[in-house]
C-alpha atoms as a PDB file:
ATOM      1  CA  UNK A   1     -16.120   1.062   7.859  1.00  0.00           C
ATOM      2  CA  UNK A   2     -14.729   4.305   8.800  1.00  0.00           C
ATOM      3  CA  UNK A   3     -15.761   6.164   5.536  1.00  0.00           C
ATOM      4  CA  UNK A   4     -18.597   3.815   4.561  1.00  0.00           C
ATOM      5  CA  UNK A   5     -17.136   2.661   1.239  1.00  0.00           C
ATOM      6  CA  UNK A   6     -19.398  -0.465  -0.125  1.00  0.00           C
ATOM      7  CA  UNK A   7     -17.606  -4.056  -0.908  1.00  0.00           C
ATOM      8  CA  UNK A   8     -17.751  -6.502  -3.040  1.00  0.00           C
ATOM      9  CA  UNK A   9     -16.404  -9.491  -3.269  1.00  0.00           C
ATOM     10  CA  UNK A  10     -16.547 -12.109  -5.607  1.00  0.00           C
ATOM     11  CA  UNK A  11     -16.060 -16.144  -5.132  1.00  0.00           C
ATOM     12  CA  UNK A  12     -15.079 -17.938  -7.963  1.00  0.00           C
ATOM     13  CA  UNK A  13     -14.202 -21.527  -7.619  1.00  0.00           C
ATOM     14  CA  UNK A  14     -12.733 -21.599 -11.753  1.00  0.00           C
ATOM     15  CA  UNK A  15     -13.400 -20.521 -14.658  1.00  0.00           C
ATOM     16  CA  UNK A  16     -14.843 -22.880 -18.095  1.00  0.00           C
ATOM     17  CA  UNK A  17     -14.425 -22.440 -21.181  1.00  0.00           C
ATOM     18  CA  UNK A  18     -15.552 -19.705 -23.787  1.00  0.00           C
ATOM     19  CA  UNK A  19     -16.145 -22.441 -26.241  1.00  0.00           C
ATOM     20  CA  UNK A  20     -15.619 -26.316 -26.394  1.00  0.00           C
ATOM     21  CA  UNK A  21     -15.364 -29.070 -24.325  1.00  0.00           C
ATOM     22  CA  UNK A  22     -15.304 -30.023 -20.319  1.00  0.00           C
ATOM     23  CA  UNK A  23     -14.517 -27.167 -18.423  1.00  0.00           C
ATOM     24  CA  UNK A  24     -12.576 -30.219 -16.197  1.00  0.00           C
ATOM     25  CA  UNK A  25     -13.524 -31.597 -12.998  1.00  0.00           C
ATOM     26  CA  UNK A  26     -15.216 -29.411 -10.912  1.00  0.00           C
ATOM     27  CA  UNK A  27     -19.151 -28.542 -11.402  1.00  0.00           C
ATOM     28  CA  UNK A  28     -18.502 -24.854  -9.636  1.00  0.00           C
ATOM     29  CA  UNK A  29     -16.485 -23.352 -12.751  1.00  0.00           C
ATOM     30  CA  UNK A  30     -17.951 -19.392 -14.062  1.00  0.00           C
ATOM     31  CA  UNK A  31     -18.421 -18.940 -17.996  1.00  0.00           C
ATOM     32  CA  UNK A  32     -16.410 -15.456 -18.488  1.00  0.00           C
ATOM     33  CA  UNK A  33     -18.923 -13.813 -19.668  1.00  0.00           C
ATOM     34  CA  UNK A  34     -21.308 -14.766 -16.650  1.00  0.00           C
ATOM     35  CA  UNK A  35     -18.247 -13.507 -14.745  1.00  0.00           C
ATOM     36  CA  UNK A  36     -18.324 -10.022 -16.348  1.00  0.00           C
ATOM     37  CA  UNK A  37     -21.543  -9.663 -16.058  1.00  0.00           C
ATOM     38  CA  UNK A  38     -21.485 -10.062 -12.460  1.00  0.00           C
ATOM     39  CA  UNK A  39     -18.474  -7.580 -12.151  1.00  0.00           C
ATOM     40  CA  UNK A  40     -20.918  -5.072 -13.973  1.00  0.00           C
ATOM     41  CA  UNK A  41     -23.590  -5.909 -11.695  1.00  0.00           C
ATOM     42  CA  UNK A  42     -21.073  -4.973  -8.684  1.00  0.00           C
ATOM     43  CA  UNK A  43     -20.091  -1.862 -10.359  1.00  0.00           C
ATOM     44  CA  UNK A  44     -23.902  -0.498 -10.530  1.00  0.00           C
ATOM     45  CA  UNK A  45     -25.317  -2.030  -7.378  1.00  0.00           C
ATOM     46  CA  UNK A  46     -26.897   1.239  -5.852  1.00  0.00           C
ATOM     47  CA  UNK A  47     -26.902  -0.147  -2.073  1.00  0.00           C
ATOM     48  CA  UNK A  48     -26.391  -3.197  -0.426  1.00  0.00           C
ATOM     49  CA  UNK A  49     -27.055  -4.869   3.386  1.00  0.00           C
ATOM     50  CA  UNK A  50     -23.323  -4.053   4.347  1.00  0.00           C
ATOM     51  CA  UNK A  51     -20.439  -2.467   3.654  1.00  0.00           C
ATOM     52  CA  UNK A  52     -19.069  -5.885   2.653  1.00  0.00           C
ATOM     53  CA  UNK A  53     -20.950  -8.704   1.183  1.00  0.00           C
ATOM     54  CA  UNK A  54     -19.375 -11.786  -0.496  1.00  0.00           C
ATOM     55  CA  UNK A  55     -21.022 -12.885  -3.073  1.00  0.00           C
ATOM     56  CA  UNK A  56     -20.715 -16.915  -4.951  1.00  0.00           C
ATOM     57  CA  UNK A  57     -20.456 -16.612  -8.893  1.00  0.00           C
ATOM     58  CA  UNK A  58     -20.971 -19.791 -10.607  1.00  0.00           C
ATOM     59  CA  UNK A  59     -22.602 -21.393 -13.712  1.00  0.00           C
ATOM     60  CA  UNK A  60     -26.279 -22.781 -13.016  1.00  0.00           C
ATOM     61  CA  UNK A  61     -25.611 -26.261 -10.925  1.00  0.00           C
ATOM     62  CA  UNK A  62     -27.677 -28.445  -9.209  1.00  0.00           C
ATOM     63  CA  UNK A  63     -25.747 -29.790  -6.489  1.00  0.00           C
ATOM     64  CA  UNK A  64     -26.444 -26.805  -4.149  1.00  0.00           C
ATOM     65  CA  UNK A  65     -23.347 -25.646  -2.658  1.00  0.00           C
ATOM     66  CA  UNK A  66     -21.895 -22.276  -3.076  1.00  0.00           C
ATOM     67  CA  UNK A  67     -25.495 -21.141  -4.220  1.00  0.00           C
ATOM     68  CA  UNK A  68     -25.456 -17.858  -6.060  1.00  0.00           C
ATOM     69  CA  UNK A  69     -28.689 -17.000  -4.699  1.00  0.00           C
ATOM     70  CA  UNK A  70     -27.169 -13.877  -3.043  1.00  0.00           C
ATOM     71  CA  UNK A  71     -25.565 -12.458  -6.367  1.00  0.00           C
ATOM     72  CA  UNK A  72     -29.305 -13.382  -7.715  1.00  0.00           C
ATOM     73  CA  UNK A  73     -31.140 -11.693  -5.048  1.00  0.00           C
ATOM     74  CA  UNK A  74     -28.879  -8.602  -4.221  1.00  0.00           C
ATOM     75  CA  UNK A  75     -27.027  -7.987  -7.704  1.00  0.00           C
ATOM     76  CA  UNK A  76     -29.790  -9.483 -10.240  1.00  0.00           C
ATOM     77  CA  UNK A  77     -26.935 -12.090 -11.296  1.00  0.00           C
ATOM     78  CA  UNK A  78     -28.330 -14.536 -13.488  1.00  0.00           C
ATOM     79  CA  UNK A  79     -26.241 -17.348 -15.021  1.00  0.00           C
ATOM     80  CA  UNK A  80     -26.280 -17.644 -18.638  1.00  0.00           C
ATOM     81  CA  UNK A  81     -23.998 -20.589 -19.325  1.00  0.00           C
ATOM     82  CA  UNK A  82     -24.477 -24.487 -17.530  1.00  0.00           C
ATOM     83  CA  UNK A  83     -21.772 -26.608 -17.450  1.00  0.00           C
ATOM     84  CA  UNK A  84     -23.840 -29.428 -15.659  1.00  0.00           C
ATOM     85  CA  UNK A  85     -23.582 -31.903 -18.725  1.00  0.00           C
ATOM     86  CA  UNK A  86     -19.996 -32.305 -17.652  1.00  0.00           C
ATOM     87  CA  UNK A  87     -20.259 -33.530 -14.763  1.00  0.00           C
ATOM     88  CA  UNK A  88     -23.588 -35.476 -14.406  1.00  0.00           C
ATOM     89  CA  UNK A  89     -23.649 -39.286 -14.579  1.00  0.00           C
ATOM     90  CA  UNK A  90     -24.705 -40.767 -17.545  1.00  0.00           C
ATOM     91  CA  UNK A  91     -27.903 -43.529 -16.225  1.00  0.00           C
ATOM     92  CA  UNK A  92     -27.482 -46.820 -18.342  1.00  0.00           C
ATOM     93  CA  UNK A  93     -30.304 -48.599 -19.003  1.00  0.00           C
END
């Protein structure tokens, strides 16, 4: 605060995989490269509300928690990579 020096922080709940199968258990994993693409993001970010803002990264989910609609909103984060296939139920018939 003192010398105004800009934040940011990232959440990450996991990380999937680059390539393959289920990224395991949890539907808030980050593909790697959606997670470099944020750190880019927070590296060029010209301004932001605060001098520190957290900011969710996760793959496209539809569940709703941990939202990355900050990251979208402040940073222009979009998701690339969905790992919701994993984790959704299959409906028999």
């Amino acid at each position: 605060d003192r010398y105004g020096i800009q934040v940011v922080a990232f959440h990450y709940n996991g990380f999937g995989p680059r390539h393959g199968s289920s990224p395991g258990a949890s539907p808030f994993v980050a593909h790697p490269d959606d997670v470099g693409q944020a750190f880019r993001l927070g590296l060029e970010v010209e301004s932001l509300p605060s001098n520190f803002e957290l900011f969710h990264i996760s793959s496209h989910y539809i569940h709703g928690q941990f939202p990355t609609t900050k990251a979208e909103e402040l940073l222009g984060f979009v998701p690339r990579h969905d790992f919701s296939t994993f984790y959704k139920r299959v409906q028999e018939d």
